[in-house]
Protein backbone atom coordinates (compact mmCIF):
# COMPACT_ATOMS: atom_id res chain seq x y z
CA UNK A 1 63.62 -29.90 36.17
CA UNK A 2 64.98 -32.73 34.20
CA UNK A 3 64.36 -36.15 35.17
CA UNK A 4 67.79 -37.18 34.95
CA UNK A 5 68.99 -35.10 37.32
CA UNK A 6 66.49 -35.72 39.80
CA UNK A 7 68.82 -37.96 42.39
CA UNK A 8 71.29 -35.24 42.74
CA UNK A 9 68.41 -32.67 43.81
CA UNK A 10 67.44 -35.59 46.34
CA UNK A 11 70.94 -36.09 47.46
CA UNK A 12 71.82 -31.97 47.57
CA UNK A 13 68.06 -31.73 49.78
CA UNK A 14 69.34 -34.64 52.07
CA UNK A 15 72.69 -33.35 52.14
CA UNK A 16 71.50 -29.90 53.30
CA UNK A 17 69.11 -30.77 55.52
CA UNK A 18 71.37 -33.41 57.43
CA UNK A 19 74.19 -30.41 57.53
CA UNK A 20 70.86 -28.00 59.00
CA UNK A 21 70.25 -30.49 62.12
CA UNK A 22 74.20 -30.68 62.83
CA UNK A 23 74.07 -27.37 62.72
CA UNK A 24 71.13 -25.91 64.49
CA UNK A 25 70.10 -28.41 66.99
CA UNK A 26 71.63 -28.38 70.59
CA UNK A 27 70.39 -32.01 71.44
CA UNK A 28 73.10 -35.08 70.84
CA UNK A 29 70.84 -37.23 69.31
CA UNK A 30 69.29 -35.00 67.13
CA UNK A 31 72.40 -34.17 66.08
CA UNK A 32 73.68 -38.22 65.22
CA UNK A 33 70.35 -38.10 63.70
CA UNK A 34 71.55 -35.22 61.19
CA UNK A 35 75.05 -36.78 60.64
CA UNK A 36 73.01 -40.06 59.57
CA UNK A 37 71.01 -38.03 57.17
CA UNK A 38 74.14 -36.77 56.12
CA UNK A 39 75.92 -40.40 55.13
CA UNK A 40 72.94 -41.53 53.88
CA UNK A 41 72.94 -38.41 51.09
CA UNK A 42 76.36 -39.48 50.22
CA UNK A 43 75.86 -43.07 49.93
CA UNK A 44 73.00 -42.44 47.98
CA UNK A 45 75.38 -40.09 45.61
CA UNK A 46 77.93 -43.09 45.16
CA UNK A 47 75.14 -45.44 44.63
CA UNK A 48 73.35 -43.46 41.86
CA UNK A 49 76.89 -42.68 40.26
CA UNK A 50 77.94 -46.34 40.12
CA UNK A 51 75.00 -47.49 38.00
CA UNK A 52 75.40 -47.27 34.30
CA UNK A 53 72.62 -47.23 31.62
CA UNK A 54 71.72 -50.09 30.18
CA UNK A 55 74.74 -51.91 31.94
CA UNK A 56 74.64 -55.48 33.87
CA UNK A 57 76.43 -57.12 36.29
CA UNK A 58 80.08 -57.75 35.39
CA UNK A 59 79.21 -62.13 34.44
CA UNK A 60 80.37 -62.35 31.60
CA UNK A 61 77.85 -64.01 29.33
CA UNK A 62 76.83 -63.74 25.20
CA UNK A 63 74.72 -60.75 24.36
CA UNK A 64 76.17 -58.56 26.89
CA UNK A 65 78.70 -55.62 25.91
CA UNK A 66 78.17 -53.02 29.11
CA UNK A 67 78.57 -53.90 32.86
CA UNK A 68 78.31 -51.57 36.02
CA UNK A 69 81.51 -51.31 37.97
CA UNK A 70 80.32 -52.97 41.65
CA UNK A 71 83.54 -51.42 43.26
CA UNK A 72 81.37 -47.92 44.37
CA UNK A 73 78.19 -50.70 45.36
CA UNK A 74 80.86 -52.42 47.51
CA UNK A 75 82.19 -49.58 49.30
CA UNK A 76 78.91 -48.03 49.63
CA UNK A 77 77.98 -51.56 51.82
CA UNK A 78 81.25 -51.18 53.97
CA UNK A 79 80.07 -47.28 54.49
CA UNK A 80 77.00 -48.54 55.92
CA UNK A 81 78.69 -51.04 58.12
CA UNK A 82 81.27 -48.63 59.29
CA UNK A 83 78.36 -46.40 59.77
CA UNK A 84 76.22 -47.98 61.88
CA UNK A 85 78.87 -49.23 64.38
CA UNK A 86 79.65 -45.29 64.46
CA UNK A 87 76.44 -44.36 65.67
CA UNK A 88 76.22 -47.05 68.10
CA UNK A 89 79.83 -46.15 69.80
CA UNK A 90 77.97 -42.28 69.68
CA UNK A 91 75.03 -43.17 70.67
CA UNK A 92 76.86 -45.24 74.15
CA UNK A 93 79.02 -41.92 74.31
CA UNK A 94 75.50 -39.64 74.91
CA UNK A 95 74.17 -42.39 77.40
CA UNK A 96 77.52 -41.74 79.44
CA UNK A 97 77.44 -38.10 78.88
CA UNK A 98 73.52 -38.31 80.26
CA UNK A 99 74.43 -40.27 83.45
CA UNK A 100 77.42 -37.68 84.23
CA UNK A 101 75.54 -34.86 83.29
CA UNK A 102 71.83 -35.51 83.40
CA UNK A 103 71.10 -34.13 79.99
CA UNK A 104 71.77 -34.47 76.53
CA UNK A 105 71.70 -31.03 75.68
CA UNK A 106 74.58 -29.40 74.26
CA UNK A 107 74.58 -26.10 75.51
CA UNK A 108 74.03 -27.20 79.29
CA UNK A 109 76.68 -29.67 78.81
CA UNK A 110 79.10 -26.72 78.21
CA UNK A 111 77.82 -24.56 80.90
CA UNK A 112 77.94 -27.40 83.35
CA UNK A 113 81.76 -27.79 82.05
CA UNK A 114 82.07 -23.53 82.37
CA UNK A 115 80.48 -23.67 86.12
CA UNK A 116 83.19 -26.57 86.93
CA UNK A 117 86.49 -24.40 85.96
């Protein structure tokens, strides 16, 4: 395997594993737990794409001919934010769903739902 290539194996591993817990898990917050896993294989794409070899930060200073572009660091930060005030407004929504439903399984959410109609 070449070296260079060795953050997109990481982020294609994250990725699928993050996409395996949405998938096969019937519990909430394992699932939020797999989305997470998820963002954090993309941000980590972004990130690695945004740096450049042998580049600095865009000062502009004697001796320096190559600078990164911050723009994907930036947005990458915002992700994050946006993120993590995501899970938290999921993470209330599976609290609510446990006090009207007294789990936080999936499946025996819908049957509950199925039972009601």
């Amino acid at each position: 395997m070449d070296p260079g290539l060795y953050n997109y194996w990481v982020v294609i591993v994250l990725m699928m594993s993050g996409l395996y817990v949405v998938i096969a898990r019937s519990n909430l917050v394992k699932k939020l737990i797999g989305l997470n896993v998820f963002q954090v294989s993309v941000i980590m794409f972004y990130i690695s794409m945004g740096k450049v070899d042998g580049g600095t930060a865009p000062i502009l200073e004697d001796g320096f001919e190559i600078y990164s572009n911050p723009v994907p660091h930036v947005l990458m930060l915002t992700a994050i934010v946006v993120g993590v005030a995501t899970l938290a407004l999921a993470l209330a929504l599976v609290v609510r769903l446990y006090g009207a439903y007294g789990t936080i399984e999936e499946d025996e959410i819908a049957e509950m739902d199925d039972q009601d109609t």
